[in-house]
N, C-alpha and C. Protein backbone atom coordinates (compact mmCIF):
# COMPACT_ATOMS: atom_id res chain seq x y z
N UNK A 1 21.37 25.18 -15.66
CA UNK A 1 21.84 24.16 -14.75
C UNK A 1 23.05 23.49 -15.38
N UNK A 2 24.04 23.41 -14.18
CA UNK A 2 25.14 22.93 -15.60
C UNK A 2 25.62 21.32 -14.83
N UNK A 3 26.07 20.80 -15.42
CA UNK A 3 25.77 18.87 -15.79
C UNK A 3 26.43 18.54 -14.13
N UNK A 4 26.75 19.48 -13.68
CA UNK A 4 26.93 18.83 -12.28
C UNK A 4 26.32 19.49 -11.34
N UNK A 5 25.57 19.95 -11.36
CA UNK A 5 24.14 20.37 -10.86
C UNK A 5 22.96 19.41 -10.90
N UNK A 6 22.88 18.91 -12.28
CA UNK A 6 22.09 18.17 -12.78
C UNK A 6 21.78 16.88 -11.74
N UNK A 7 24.01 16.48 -12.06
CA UNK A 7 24.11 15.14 -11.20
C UNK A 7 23.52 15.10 -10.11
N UNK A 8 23.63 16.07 -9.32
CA UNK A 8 23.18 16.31 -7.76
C UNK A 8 21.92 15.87 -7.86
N UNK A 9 21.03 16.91 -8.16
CA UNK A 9 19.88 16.84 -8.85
C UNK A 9 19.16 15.22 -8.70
N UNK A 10 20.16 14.63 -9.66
CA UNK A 10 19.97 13.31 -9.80
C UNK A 10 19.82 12.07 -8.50
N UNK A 11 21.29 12.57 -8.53
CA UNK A 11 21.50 11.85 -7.37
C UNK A 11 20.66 12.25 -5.82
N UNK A 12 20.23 12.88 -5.73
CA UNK A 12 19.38 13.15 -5.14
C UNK A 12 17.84 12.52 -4.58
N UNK A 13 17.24 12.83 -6.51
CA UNK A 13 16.27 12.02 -6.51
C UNK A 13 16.03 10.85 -6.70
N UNK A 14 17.50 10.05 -6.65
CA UNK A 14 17.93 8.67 -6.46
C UNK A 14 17.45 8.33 -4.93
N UNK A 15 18.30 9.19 -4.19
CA UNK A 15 18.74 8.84 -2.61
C UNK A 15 16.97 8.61 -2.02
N UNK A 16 16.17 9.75 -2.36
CA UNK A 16 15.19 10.41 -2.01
C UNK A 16 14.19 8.82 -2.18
N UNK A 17 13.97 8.29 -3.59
CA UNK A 17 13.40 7.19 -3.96
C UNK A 17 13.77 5.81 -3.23
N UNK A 18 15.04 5.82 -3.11
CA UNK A 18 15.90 4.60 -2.63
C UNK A 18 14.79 4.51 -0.62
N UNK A 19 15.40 5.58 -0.15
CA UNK A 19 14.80 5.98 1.25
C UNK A 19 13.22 5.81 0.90
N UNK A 20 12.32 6.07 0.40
CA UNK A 20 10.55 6.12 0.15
C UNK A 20 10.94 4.68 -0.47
N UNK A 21 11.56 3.85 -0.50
CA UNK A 21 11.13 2.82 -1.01
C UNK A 21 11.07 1.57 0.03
N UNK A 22 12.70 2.13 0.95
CA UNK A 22 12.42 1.15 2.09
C UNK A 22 12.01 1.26 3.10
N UNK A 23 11.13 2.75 2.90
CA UNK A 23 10.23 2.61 4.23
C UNK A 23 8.90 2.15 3.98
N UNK A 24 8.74 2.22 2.59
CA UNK A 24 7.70 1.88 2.22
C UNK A 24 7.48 -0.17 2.61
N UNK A 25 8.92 -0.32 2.23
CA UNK A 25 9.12 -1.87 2.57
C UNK A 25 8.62 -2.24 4.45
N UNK A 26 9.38 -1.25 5.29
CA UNK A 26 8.87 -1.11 6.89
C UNK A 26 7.28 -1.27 6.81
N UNK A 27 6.78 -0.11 6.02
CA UNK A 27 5.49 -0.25 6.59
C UNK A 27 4.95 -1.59 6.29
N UNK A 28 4.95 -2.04 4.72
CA UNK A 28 4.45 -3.44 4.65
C UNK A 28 4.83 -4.28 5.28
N UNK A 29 5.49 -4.25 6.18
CA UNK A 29 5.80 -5.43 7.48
C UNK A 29 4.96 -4.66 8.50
N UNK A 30 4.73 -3.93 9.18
CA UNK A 30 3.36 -3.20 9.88
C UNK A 30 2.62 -3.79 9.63
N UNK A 31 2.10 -3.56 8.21
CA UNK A 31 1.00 -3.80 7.82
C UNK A 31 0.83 -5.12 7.96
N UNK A 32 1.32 -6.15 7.30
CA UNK A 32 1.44 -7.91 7.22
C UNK A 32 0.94 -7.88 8.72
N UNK A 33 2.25 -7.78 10.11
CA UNK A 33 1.76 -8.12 10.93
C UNK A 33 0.59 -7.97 11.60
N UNK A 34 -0.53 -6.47 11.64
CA UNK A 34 -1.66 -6.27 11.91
C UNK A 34 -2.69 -6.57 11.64
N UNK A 35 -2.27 -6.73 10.17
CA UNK A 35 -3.33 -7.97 8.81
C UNK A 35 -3.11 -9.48 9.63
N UNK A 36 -2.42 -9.93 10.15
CA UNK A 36 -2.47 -11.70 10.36
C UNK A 36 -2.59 -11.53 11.67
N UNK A 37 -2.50 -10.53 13.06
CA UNK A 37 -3.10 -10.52 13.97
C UNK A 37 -4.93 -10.49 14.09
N UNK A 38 -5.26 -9.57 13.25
CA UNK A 38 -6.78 -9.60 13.02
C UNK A 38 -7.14 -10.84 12.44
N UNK A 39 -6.79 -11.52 11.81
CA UNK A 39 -7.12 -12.88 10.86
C UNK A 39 -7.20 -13.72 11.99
N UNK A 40 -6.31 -13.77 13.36
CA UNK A 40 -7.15 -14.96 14.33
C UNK A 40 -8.14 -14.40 15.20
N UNK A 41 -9.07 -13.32 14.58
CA UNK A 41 -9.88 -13.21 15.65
C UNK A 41 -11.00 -14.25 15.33
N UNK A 42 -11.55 -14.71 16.95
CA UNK A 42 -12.68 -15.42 16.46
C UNK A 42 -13.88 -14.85 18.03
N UNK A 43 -13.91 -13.91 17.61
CA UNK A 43 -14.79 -13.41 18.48
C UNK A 43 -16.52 -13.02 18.30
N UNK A 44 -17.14 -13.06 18.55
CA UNK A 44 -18.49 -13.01 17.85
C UNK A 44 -18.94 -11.43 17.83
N UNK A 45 -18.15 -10.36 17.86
CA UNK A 45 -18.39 -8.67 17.57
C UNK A 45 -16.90 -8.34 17.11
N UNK A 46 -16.76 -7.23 16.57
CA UNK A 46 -15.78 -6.90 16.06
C UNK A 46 -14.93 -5.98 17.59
N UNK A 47 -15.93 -5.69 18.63
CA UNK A 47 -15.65 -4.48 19.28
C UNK A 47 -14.54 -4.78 20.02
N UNK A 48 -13.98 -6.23 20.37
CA UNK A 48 -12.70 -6.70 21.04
C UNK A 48 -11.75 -5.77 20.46
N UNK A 49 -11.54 -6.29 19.47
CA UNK A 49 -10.63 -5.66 18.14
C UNK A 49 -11.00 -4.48 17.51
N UNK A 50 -11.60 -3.65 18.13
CA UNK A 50 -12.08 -2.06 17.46
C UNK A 50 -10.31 -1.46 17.51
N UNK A 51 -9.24 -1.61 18.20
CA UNK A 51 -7.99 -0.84 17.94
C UNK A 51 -7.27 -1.17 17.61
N UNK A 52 -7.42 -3.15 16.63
CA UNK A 52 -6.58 -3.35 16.12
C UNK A 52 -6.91 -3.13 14.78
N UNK A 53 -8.12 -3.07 14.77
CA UNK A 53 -8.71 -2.75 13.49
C UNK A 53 -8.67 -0.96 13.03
N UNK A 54 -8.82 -0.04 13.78
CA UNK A 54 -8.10 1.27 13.41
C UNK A 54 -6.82 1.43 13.31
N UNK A 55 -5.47 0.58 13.85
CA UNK A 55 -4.76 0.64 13.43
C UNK A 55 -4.40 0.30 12.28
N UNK A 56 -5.18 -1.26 11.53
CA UNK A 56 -4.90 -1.68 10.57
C UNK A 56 -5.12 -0.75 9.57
N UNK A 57 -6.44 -0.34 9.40
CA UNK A 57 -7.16 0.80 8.66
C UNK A 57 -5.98 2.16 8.10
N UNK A 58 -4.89 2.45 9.61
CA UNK A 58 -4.58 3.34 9.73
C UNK A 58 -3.10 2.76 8.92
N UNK A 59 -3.05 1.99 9.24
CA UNK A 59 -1.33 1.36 8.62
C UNK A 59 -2.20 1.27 6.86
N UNK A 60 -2.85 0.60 6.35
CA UNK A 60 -3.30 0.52 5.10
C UNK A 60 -3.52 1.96 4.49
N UNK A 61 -4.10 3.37 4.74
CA UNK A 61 -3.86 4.47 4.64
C UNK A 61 -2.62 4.64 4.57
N UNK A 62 -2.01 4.93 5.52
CA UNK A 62 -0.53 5.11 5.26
C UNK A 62 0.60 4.71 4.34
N UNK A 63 0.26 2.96 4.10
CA UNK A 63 0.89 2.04 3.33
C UNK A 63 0.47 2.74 1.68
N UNK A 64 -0.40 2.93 1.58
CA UNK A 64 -1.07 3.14 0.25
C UNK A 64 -0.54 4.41 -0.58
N UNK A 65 -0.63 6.12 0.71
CA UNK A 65 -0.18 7.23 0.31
C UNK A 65 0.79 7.33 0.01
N UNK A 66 2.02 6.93 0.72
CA UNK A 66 3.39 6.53 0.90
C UNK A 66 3.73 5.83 -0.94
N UNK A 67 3.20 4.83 -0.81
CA UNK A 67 3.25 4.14 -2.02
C UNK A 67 3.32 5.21 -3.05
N UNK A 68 1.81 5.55 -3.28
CA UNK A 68 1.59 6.65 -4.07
C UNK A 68 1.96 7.55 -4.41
N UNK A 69 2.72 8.51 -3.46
CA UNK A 69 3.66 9.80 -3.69
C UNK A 69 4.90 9.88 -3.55
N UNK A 70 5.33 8.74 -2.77
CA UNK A 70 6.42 8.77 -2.70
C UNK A 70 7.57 7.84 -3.60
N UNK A 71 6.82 7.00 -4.52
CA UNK A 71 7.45 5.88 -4.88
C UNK A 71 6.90 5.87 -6.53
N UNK A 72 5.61 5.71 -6.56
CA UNK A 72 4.65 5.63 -7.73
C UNK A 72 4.86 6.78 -8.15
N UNK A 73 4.62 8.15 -8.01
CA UNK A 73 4.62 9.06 -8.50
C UNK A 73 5.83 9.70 -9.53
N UNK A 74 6.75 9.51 -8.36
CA UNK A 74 8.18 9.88 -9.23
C UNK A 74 8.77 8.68 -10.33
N UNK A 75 8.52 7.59 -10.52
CA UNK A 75 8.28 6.47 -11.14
C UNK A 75 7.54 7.31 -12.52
N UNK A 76 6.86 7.54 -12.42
CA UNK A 76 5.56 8.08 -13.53
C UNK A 76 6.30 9.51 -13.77
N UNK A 77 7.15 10.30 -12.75
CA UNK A 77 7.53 11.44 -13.53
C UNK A 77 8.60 11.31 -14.38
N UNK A 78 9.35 10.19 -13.85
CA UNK A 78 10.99 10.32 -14.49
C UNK A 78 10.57 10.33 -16.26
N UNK A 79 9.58 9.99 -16.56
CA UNK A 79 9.29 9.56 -17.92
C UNK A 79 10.44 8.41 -18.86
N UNK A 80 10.64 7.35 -17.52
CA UNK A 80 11.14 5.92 -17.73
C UNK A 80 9.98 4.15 -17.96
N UNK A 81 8.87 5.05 -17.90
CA UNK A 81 7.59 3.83 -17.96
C UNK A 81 8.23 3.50 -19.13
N UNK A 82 8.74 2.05 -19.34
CA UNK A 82 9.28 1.32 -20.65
C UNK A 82 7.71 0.75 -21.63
N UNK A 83 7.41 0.11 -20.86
CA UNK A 83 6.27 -0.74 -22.03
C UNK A 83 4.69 -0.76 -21.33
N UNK A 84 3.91 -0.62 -21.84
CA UNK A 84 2.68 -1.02 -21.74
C UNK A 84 2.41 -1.83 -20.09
N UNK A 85 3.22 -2.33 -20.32
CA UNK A 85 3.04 -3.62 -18.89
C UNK A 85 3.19 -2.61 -17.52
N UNK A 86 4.06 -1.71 -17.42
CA UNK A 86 4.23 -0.96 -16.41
C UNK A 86 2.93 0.24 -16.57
N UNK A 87 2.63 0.37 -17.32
CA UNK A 87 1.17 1.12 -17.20
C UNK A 87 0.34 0.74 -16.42
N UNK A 88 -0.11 -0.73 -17.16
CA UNK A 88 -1.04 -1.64 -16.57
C UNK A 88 -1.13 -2.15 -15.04
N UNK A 89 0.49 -2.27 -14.74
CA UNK A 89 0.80 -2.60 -13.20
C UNK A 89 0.52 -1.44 -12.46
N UNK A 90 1.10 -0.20 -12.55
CA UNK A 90 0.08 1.13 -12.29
C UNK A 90 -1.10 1.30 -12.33
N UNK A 91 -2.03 0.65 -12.98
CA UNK A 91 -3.62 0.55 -12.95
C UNK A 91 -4.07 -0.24 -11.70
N UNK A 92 -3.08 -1.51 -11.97
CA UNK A 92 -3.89 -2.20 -11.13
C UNK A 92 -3.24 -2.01 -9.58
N UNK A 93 -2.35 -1.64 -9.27
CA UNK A 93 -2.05 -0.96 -7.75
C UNK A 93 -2.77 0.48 -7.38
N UNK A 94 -3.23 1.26 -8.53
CA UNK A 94 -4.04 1.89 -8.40
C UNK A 94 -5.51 1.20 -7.82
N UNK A 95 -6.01 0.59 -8.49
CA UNK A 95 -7.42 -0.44 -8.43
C UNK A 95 -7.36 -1.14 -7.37
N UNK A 96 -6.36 -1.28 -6.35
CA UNK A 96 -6.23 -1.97 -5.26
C UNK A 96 -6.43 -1.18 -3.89
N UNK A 97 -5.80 0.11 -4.19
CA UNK A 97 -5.74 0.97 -3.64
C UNK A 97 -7.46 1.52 -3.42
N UNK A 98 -7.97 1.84 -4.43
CA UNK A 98 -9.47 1.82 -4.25
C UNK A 98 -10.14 1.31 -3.14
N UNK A 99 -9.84 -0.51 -3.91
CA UNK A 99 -10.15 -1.38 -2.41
C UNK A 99 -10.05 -1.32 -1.40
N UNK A 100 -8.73 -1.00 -0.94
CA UNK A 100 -7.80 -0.93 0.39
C UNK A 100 -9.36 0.49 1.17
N UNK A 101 -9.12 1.58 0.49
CA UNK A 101 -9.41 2.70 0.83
C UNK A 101 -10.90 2.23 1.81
N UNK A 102 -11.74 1.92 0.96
CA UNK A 102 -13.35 1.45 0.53
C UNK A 102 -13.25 0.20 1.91
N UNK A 103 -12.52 -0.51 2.05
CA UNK A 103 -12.44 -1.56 3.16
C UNK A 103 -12.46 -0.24 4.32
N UNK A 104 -11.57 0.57 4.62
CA UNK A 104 -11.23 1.18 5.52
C UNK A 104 -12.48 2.05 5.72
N UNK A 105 -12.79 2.73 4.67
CA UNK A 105 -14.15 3.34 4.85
C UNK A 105 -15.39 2.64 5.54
N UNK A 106 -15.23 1.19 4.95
CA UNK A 106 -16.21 0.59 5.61
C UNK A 106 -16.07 0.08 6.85
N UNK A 107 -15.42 0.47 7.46
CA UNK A 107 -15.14 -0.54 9.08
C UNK A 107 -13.73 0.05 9.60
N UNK A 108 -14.49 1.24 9.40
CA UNK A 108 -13.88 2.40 10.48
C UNK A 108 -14.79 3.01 11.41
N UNK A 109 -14.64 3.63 12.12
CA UNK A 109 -15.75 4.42 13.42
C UNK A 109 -17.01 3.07 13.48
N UNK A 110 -17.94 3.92 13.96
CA UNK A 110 -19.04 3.41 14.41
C UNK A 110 -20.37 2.30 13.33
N UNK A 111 -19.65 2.94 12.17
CA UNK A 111 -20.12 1.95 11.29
C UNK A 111 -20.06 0.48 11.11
N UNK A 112 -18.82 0.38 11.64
CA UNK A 112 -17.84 -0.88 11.76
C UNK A 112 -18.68 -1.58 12.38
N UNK A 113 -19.42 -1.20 13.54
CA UNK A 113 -20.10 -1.75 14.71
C UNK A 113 -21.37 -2.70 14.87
N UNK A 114 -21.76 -2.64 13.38
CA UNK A 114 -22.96 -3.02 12.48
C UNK A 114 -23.08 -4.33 11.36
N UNK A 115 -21.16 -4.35 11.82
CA UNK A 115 -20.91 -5.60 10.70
C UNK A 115 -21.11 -7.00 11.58
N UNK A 116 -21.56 -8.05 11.03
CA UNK A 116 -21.25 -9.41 11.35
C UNK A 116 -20.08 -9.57 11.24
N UNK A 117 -19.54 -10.68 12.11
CA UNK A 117 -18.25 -11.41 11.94
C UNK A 117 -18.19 -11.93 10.90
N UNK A 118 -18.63 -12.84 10.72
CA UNK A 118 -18.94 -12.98 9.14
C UNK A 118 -19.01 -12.18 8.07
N UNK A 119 -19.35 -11.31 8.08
CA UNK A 119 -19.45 -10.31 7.11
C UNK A 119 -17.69 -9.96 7.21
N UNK A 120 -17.45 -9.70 8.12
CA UNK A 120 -15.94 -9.02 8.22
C UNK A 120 -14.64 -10.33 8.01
N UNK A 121 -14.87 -11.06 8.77
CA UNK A 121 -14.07 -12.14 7.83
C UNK A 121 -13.99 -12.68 6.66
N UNK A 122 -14.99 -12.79 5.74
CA UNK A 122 -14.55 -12.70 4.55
C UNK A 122 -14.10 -10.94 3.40
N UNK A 123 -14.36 -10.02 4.57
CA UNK A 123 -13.88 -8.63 3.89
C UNK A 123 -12.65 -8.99 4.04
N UNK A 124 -12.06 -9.08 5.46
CA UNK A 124 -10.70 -9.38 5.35
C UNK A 124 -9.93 -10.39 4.47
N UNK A 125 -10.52 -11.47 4.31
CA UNK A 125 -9.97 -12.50 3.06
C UNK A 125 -9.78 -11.92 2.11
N UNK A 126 -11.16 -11.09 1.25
CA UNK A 126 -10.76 -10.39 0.61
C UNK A 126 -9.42 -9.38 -0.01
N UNK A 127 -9.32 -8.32 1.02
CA UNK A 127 -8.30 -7.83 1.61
C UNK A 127 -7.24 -8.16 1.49
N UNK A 128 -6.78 -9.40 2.29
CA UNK A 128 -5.89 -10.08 1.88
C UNK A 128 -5.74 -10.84 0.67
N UNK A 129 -6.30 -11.23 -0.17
CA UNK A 129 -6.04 -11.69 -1.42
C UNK A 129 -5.75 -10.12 -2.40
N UNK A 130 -5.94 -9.01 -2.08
CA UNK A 130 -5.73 -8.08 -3.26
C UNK A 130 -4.29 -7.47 -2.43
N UNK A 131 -4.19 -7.47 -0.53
CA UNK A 131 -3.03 -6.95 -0.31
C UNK A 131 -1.77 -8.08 -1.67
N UNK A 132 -2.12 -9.13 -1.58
CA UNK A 132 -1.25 -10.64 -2.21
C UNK A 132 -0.99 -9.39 -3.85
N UNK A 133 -2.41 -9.55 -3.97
CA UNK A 133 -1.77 -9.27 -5.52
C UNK A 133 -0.93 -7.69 -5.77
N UNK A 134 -1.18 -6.87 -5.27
CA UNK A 134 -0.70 -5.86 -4.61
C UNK A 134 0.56 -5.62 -4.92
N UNK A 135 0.96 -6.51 -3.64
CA UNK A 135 2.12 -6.66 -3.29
C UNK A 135 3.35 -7.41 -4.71
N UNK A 136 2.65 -8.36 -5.05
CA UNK A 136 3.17 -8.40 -6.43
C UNK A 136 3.29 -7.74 -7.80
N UNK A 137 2.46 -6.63 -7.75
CA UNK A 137 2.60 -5.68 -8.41
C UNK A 137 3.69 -5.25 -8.72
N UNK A 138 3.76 -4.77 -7.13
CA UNK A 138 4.36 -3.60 -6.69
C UNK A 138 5.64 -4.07 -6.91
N UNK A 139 6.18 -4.87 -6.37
CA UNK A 139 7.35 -6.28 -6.35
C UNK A 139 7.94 -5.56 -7.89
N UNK A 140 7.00 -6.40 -9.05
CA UNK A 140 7.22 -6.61 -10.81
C UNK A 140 7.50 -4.58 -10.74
N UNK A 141 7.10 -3.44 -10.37
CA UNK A 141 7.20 -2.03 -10.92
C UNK A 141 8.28 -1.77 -10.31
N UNK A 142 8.54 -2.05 -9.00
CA UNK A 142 10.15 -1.42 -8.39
C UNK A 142 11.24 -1.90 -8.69
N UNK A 143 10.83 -3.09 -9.17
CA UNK A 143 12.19 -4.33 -9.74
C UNK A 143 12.54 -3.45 -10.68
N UNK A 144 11.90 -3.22 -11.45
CA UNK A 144 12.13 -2.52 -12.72
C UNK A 144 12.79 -1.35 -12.86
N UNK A 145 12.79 -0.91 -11.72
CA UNK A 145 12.45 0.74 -11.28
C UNK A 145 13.80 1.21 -10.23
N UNK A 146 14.71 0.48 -10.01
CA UNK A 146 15.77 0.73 -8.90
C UNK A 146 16.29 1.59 -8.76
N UNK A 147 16.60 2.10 -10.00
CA UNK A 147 17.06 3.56 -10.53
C UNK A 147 16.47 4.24 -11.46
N UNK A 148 15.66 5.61 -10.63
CA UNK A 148 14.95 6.37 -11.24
C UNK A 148 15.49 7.76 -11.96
């Protein structure tokens, strides 16, 4: 490969990251808004909201993979992880991601159907306090990360 090949190369998997990063930014505005539409429900079954809640499910899937392969991954290949701290922030957007998943698992299909309101409003609090930290993670690894 000769050094302007490389560049391409490069530049490339610049363009490629730059693009997976601000769509990744789109979806978390999806996501926000479907997350704080569900937060005023005050309905006594979830079943009003059974399709805002598969969408949410479905935007949080999406939000997460996206993250993951398209952003996180090549992050972790360039072999630019500087210090310890960017490990750790990788753990824990990993560990969130868990959550995210495990929420969706739980109050998706027909299962969903079984939860109290109660029960589901504080999942969602939940939820939202780890989307919060999350999101700051994520914030502190891309800052870092502009050019991969």
């Amino acid at each position: 490969m000769t050094v302007v090949d490389s560049s391409v190369t490069e530049a490339s998997a610049e363009n490629r990251f730059h693009h997976a990063l601000a769509e990744l930014m789109q979806e978390r505005e999806q996501l926000l808004v479907a997350f704080c539409s569900l937060l005023s429900t005050d309905a006594e079954s979830l079943d009003p909201y059974r399709a805002q809640l598969s969408q949410l499910s479905q935007l949080l899937t999406d939000y997460s993979a996206l993250a993951h392969f398209e952003v996180i991954d090549p992050i972790v290949s360039s072999g630019k992880l500087r210090e310890a701290d960017d490990i750790k922030t990788i753990a824990a957007i990993q560990d969130s991601t868990d959550d995210i998943l495990a929420f969706t698992d739980h109050y998706s299909g027909s299962a969903g159907e079984q939860h109290s309101m109660l029960e589901f409003t504080d999942a969602l609090n939940s939820l939202g306090e780890r989307l919060a930290e999350r999101f700051e993670f994520e914030d502190q690894l891309f800052g870092r990360f502009q050019v991969i």
